[in-house]
PDB file of N, CA and C in Angstrom:
ATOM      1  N   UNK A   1      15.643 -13.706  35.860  1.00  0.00           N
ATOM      2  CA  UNK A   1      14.585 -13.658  34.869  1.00  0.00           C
ATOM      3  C   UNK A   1      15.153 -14.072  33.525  1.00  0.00           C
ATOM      4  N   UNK A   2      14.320 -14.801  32.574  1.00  0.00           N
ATOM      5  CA  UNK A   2      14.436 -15.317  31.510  1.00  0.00           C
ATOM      6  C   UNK A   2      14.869 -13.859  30.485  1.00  0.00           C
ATOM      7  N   UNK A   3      15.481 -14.360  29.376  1.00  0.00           N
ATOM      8  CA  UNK A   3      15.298 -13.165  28.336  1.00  0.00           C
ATOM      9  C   UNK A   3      13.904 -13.461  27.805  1.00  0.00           C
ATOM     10  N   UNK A   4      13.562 -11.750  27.070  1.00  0.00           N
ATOM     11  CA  UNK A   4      12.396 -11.862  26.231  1.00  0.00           C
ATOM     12  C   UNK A   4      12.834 -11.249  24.835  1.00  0.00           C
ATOM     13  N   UNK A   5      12.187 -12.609  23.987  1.00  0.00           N
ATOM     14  CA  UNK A   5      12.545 -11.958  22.619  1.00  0.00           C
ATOM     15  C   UNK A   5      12.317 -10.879  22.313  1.00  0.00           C
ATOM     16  N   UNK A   6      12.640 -10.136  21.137  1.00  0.00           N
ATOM     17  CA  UNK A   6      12.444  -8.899  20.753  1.00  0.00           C
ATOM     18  C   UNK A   6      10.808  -9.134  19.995  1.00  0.00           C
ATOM     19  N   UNK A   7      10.187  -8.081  19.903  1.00  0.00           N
ATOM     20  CA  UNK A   7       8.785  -8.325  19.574  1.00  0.00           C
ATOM     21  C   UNK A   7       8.674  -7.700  17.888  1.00  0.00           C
ATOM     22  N   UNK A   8       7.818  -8.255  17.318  1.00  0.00           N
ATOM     23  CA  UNK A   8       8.007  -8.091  15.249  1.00  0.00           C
ATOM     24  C   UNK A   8       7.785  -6.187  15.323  1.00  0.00           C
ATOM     25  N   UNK A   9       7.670  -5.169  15.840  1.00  0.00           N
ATOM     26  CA  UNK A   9       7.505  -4.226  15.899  1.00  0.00           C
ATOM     27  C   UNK A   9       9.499  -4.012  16.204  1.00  0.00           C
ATOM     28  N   UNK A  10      10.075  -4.705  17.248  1.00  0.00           N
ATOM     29  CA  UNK A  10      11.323  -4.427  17.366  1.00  0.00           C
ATOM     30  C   UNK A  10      12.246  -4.453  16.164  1.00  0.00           C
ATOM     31  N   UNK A  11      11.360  -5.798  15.551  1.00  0.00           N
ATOM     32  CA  UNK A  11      12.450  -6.117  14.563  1.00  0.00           C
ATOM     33  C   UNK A  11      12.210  -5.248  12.992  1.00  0.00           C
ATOM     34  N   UNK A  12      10.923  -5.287  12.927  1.00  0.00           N
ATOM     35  CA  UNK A  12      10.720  -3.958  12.103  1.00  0.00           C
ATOM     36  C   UNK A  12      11.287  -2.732  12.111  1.00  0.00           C
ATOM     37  N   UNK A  13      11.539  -2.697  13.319  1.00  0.00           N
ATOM     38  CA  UNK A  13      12.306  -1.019  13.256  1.00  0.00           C
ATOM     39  C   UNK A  13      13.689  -1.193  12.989  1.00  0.00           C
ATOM     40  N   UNK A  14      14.658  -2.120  13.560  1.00  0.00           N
ATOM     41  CA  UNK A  14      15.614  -2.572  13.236  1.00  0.00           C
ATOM     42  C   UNK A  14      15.839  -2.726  11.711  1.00  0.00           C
ATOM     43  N   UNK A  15      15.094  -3.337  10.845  1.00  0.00           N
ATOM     44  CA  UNK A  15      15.187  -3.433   9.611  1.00  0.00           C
ATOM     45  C   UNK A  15      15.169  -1.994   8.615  1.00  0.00           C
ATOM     46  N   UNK A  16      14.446  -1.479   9.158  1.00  0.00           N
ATOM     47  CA  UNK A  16      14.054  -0.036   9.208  1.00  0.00           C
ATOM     48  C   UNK A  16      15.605   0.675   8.865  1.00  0.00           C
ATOM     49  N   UNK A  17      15.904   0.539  10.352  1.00  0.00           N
ATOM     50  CA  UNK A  17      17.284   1.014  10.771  1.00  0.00           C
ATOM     51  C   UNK A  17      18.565   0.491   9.684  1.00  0.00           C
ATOM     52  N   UNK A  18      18.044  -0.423   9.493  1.00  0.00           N
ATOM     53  CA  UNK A  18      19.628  -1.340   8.512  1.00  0.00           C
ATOM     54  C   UNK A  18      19.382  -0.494   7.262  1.00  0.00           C
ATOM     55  N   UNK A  19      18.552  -0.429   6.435  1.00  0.00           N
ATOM     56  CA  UNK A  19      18.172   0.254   4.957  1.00  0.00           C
ATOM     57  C   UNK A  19      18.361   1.830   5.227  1.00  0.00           C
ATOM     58  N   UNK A  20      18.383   2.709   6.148  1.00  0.00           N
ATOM     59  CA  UNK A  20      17.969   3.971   6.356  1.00  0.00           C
ATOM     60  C   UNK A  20      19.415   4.577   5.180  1.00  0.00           C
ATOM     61  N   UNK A  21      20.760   3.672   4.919  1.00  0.00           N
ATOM     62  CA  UNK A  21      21.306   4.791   4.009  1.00  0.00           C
ATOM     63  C   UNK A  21      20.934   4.212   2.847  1.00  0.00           C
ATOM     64  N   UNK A  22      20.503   3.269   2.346  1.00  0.00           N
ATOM     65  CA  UNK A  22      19.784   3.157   1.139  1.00  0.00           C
ATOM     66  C   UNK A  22      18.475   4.160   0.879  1.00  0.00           C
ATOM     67  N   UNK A  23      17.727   4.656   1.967  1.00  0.00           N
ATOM     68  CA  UNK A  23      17.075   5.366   1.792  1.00  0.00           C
ATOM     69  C   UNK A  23      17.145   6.803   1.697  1.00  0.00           C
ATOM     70  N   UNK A  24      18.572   7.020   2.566  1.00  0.00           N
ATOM     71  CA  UNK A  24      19.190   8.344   2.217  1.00  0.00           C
ATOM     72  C   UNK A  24      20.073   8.295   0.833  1.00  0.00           C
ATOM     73  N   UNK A  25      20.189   7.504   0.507  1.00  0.00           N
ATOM     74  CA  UNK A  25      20.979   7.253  -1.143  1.00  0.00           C
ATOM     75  C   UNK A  25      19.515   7.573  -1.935  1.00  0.00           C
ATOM     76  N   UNK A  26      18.584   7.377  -1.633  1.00  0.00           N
ATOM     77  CA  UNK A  26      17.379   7.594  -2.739  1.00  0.00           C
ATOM     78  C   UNK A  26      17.216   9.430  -3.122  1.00  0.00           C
ATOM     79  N   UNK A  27      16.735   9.146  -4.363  1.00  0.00           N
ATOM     80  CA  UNK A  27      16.192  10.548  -4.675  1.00  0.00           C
ATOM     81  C   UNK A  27      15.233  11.070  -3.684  1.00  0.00           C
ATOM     82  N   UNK A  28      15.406  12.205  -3.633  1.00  0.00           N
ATOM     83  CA  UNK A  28      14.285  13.109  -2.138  1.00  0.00           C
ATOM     84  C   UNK A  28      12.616  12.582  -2.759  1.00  0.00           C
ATOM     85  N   UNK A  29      12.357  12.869  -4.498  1.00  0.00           N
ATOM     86  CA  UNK A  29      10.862  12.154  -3.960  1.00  0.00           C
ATOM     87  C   UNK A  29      10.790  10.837  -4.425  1.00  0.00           C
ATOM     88  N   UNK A  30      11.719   9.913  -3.790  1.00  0.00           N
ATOM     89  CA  UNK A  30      11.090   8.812  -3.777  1.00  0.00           C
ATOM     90  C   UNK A  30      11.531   7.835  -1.895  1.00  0.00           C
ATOM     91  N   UNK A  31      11.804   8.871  -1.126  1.00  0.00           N
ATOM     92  CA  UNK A  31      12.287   8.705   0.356  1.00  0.00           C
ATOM     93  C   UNK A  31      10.831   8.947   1.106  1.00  0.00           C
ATOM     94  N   UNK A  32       9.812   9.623   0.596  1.00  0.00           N
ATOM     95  CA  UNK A  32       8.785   9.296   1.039  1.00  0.00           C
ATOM     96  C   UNK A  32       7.710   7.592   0.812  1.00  0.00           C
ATOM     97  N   UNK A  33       8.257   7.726  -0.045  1.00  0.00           N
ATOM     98  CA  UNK A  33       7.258   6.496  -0.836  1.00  0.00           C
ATOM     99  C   UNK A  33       7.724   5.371  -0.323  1.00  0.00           C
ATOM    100  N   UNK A  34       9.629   5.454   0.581  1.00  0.00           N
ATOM    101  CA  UNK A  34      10.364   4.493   0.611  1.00  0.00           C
ATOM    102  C   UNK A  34       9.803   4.288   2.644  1.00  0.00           C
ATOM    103  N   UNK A  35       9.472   5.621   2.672  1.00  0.00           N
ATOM    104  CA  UNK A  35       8.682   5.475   4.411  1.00  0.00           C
ATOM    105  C   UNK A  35       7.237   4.930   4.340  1.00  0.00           C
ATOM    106  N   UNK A  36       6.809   5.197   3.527  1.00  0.00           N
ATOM    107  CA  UNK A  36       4.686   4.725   2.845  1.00  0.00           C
ATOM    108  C   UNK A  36       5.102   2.976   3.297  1.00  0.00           C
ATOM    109  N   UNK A  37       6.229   2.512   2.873  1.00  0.00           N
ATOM    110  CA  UNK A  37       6.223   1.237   2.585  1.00  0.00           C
ATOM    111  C   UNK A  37       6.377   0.681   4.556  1.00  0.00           C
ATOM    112  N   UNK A  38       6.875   1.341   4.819  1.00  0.00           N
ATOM    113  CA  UNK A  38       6.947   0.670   6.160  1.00  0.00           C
ATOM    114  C   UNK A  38       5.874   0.559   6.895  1.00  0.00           C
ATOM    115  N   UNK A  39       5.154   2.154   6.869  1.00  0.00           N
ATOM    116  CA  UNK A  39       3.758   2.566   7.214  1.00  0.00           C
ATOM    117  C   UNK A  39       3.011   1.046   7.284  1.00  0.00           C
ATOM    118  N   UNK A  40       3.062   0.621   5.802  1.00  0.00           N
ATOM    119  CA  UNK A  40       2.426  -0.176   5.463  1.00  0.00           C
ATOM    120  C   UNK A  40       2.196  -1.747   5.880  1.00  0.00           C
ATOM    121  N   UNK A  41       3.882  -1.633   6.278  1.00  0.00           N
ATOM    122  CA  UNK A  41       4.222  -2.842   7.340  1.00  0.00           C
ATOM    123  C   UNK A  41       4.016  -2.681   8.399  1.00  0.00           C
ATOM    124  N   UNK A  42       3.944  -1.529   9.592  1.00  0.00           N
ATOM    125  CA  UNK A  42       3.859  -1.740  10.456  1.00  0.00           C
ATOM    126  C   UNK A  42       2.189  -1.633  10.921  1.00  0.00           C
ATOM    127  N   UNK A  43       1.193  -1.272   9.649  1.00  0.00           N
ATOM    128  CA  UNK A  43       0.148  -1.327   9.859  1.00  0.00           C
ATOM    129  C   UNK A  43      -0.562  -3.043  10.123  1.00  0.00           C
ATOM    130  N   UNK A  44       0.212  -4.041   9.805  1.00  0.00           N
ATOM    131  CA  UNK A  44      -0.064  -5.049   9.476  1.00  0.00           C
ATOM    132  C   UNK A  44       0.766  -5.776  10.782  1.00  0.00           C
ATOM    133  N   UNK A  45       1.531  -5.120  11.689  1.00  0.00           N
ATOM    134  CA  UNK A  45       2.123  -5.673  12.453  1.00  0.00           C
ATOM    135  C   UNK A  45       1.714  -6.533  13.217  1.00  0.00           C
ATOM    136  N   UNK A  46       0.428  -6.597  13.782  1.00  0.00           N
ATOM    137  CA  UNK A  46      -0.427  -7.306  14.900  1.00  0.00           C
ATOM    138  C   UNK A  46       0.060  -8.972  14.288  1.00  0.00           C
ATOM    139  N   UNK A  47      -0.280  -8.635  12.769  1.00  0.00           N
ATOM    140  CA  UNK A  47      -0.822 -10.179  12.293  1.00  0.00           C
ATOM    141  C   UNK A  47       0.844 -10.576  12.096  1.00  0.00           C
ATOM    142  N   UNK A  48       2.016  -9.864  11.762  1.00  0.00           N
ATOM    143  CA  UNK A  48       3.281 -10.398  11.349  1.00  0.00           C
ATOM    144  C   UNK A  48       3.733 -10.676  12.861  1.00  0.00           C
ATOM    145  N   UNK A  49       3.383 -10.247  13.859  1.00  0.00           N
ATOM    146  CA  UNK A  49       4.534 -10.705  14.948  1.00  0.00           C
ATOM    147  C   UNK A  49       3.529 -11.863  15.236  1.00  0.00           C
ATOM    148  N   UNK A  50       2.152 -12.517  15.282  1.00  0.00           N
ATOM    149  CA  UNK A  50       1.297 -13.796  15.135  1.00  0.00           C
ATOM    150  C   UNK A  50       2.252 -14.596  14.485  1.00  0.00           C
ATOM    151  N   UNK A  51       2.941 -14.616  13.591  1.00  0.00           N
ATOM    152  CA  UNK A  51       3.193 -15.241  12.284  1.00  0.00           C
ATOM    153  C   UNK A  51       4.834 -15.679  12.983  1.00  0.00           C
ATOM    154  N   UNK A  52       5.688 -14.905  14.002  1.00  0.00           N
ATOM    155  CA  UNK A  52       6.455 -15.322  14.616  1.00  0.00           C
ATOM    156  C   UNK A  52       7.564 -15.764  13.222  1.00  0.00           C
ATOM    157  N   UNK A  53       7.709 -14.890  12.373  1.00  0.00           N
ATOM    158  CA  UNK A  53       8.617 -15.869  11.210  1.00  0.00           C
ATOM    159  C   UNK A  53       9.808 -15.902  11.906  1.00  0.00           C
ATOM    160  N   UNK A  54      10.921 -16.733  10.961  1.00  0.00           N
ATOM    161  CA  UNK A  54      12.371 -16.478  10.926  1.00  0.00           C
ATOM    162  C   UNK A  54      12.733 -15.233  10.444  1.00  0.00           C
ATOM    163  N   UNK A  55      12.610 -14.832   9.578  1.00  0.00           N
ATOM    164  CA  UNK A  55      12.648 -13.906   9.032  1.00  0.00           C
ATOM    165  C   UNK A  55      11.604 -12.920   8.959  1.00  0.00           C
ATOM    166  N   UNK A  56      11.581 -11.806   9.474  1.00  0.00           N
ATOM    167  CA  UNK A  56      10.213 -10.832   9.486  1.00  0.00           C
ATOM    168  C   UNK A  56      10.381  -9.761   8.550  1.00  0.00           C
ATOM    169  N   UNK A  57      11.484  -9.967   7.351  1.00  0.00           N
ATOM    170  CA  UNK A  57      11.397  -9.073   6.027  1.00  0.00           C
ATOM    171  C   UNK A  57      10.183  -9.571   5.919  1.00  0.00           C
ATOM    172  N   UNK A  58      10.151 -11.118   5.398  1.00  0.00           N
ATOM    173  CA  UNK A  58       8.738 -11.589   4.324  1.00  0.00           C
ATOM    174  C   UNK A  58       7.294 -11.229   4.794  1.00  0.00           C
ATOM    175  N   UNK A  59       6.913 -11.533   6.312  1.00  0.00           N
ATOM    176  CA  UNK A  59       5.963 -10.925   6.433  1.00  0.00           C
ATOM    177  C   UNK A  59       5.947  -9.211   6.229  1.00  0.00           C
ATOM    178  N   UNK A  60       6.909  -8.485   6.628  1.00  0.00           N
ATOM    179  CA  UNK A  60       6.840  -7.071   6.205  1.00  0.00           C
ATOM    180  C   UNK A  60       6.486  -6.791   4.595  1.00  0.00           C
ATOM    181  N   UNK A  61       7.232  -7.546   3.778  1.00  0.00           N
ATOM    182  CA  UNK A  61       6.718  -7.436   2.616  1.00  0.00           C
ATOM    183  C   UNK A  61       5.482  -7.692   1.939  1.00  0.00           C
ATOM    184  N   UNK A  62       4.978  -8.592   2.550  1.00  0.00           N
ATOM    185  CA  UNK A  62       3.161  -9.161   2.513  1.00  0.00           C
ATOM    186  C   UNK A  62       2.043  -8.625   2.530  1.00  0.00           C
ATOM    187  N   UNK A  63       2.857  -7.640   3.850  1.00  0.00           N
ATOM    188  CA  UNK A  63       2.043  -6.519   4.494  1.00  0.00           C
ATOM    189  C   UNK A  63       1.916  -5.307   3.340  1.00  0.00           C
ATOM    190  N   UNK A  64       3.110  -5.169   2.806  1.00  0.00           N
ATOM    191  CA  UNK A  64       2.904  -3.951   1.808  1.00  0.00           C
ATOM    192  C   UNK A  64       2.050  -4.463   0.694  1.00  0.00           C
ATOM    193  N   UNK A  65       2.447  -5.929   0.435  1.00  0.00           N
ATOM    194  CA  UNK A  65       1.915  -6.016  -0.695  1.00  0.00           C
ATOM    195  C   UNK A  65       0.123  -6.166  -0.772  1.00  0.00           C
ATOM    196  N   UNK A  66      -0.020  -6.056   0.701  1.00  0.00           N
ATOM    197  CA  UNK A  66      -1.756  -6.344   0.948  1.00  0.00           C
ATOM    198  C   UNK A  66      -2.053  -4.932   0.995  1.00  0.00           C
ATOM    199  N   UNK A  67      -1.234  -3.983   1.352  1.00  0.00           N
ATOM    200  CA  UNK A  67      -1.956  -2.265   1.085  1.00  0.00           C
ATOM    201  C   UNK A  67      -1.797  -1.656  -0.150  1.00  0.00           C
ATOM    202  N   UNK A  68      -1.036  -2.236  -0.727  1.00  0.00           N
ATOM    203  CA  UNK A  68      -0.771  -2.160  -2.466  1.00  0.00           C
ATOM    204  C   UNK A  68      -1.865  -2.505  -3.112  1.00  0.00           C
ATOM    205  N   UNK A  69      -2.348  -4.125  -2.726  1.00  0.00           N
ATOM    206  CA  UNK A  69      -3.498  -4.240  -3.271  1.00  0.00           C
ATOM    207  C   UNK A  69      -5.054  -3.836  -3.412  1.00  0.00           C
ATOM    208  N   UNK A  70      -4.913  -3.469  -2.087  1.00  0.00           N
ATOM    209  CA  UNK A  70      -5.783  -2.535  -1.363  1.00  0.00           C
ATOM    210  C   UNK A  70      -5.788  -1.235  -2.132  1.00  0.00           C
ATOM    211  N   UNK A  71      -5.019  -0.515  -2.454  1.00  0.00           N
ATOM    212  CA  UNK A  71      -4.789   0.963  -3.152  1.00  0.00           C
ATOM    213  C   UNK A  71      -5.461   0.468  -4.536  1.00  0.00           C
ATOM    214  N   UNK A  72      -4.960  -0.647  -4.987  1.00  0.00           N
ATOM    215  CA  UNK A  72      -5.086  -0.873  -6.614  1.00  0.00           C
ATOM    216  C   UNK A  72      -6.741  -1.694  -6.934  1.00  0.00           C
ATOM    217  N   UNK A  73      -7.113  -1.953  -5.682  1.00  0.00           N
ATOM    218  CA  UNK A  73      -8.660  -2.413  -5.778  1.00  0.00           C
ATOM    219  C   UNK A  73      -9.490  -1.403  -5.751  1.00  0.00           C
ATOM    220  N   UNK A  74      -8.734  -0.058  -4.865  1.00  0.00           N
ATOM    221  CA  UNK A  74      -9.716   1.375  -4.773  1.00  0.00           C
ATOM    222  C   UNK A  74      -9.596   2.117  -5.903  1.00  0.00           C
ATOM    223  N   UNK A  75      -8.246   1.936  -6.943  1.00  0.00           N
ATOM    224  CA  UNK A  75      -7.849   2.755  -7.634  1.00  0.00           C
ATOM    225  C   UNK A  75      -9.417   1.835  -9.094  1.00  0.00           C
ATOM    226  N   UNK A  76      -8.804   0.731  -9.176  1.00  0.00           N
ATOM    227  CA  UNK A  76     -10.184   0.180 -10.194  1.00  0.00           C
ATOM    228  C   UNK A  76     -11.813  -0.071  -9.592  1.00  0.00           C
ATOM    229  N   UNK A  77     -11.601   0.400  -8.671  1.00  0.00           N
ATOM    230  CA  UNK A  77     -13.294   0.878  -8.469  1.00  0.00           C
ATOM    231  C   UNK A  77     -13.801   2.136  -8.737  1.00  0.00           C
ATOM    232  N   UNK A  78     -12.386   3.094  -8.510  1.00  0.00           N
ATOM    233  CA  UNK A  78     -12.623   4.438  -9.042  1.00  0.00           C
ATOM    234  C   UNK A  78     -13.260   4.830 -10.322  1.00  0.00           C
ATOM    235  N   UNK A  79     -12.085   3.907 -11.247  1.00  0.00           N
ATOM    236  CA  UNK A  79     -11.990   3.887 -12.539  1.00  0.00           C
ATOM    237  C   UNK A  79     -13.601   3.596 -13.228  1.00  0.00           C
ATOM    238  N   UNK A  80     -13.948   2.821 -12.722  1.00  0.00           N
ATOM    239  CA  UNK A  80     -15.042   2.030 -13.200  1.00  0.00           C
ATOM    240  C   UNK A  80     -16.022   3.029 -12.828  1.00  0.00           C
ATOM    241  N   UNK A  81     -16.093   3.851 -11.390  1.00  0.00           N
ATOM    242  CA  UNK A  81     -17.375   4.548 -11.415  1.00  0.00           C
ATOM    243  C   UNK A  81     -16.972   6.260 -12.684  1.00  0.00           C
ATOM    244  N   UNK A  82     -15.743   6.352 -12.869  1.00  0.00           N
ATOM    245  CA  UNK A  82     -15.449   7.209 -13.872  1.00  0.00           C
ATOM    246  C   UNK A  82     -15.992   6.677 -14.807  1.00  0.00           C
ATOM    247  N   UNK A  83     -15.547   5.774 -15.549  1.00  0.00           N
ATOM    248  CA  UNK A  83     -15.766   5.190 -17.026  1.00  0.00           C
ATOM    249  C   UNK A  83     -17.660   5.162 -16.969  1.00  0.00           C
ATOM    250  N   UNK A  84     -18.336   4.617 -15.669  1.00  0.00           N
ATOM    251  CA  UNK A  84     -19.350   4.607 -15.978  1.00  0.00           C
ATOM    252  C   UNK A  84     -19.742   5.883 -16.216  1.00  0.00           C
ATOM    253  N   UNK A  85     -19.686   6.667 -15.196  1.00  0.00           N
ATOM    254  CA  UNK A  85     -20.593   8.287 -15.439  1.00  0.00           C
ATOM    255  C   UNK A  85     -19.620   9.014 -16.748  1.00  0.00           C
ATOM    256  N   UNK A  86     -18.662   8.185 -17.376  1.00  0.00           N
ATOM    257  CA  UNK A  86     -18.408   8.860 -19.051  1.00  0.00           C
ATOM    258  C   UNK A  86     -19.796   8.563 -19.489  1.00  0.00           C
ATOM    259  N   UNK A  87     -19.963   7.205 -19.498  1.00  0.00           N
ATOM    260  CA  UNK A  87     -20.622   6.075 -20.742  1.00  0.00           C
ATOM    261  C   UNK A  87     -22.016   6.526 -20.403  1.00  0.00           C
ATOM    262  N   UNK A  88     -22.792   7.537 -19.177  1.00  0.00           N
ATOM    263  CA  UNK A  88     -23.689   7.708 -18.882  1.00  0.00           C
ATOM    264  C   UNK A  88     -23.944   8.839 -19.944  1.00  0.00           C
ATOM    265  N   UNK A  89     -22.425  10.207 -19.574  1.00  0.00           N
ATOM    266  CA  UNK A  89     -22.865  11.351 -19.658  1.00  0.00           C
ATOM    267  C   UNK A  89     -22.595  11.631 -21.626  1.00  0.00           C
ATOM    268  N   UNK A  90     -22.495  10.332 -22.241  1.00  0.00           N
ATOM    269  CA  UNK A  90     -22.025  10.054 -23.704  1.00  0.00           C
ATOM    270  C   UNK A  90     -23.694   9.685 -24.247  1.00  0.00           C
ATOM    271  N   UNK A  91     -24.317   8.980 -23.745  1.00  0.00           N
ATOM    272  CA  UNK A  91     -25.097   8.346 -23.978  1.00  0.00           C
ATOM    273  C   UNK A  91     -26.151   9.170 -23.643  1.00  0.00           C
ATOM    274  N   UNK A  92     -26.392  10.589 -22.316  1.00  0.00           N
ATOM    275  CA  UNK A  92     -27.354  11.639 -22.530  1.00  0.00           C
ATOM    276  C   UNK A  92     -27.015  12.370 -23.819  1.00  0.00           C
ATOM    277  N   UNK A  93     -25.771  12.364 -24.162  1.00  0.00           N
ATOM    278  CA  UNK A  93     -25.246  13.559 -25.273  1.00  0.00           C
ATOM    279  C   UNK A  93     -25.694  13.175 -26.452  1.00  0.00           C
ATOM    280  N   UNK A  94     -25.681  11.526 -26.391  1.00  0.00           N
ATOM    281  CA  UNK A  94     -26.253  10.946 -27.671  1.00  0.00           C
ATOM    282  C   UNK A  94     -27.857  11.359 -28.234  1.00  0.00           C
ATOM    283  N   UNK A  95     -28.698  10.925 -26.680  1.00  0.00           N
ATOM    284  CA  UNK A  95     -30.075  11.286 -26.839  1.00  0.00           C
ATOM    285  C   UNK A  95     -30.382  12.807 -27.296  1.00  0.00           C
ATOM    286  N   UNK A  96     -29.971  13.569 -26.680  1.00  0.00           N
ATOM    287  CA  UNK A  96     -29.782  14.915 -26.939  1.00  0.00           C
ATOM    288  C   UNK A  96     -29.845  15.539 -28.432  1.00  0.00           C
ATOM    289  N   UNK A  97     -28.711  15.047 -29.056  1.00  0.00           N
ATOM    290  CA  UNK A  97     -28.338  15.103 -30.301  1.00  0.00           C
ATOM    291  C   UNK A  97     -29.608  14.335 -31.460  1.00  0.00           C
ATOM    292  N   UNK A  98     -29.898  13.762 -31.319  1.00  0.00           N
ATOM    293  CA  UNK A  98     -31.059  13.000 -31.704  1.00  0.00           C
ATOM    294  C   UNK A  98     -32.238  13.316 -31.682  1.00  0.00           C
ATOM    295  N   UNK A  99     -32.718  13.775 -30.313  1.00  0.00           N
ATOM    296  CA  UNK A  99     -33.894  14.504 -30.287  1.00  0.00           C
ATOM    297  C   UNK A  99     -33.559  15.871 -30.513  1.00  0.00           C
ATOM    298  N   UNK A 100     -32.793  16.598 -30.828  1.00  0.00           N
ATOM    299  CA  UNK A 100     -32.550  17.780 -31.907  1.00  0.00           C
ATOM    300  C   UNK A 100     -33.230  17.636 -33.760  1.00  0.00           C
ATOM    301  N   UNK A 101     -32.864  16.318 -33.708  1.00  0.00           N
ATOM    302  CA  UNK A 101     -32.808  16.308 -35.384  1.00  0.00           C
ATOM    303  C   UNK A 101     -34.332  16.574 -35.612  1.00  0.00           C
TER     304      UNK A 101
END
């Protein structure tokens, strides 16, 4: 029987494996944030082992950087429905004040 390559989930973990004392060199809270990131890659795995790179850092990194963006598109939609119900609950306070006088 032929060999079979290793599959982008193999090599992910492997990479995984190579950094793990850089990640034990990290401060304790930032060794979680340093596992979030893989999470993040291996959530994306289907489409990086498609992608068949030479290198499967770059797609791993792609991957984070598409749940990053993802976080930071939820984080300014948040924002915006905050800022609105300020600019709502400013603008009853205004009427309020007004129909006092």
């Amino acid at each position: 029987m032929g060999r079979t390559n290793p599959t982008y989930r193999d090599a992910l973990r492997a990479i995984e494996e190579r950094w793990s004392d850089f990640r034990q060199a990290l401060r304790r809270r930032d060794q979680p944030r340093f596992d979030q990131l893989f999470t993040y890659a291996r959530e994306h795995a289907d489409a990086s082992g498609l992608l068949n790179h030479q290198n499967p850092l770059l797609p791993a990194l792609l991957s984070i950087d598409l749940e990053q963006e993802a976080r930071l598109d939820a984080h300014e939609e948040r924002l915006e429905e905050l800022e609105a119900a300020l600019e709502a609950r400013d603008d009853h306070t205004d009427d309020s004040a007004e129909s006092d006088e």
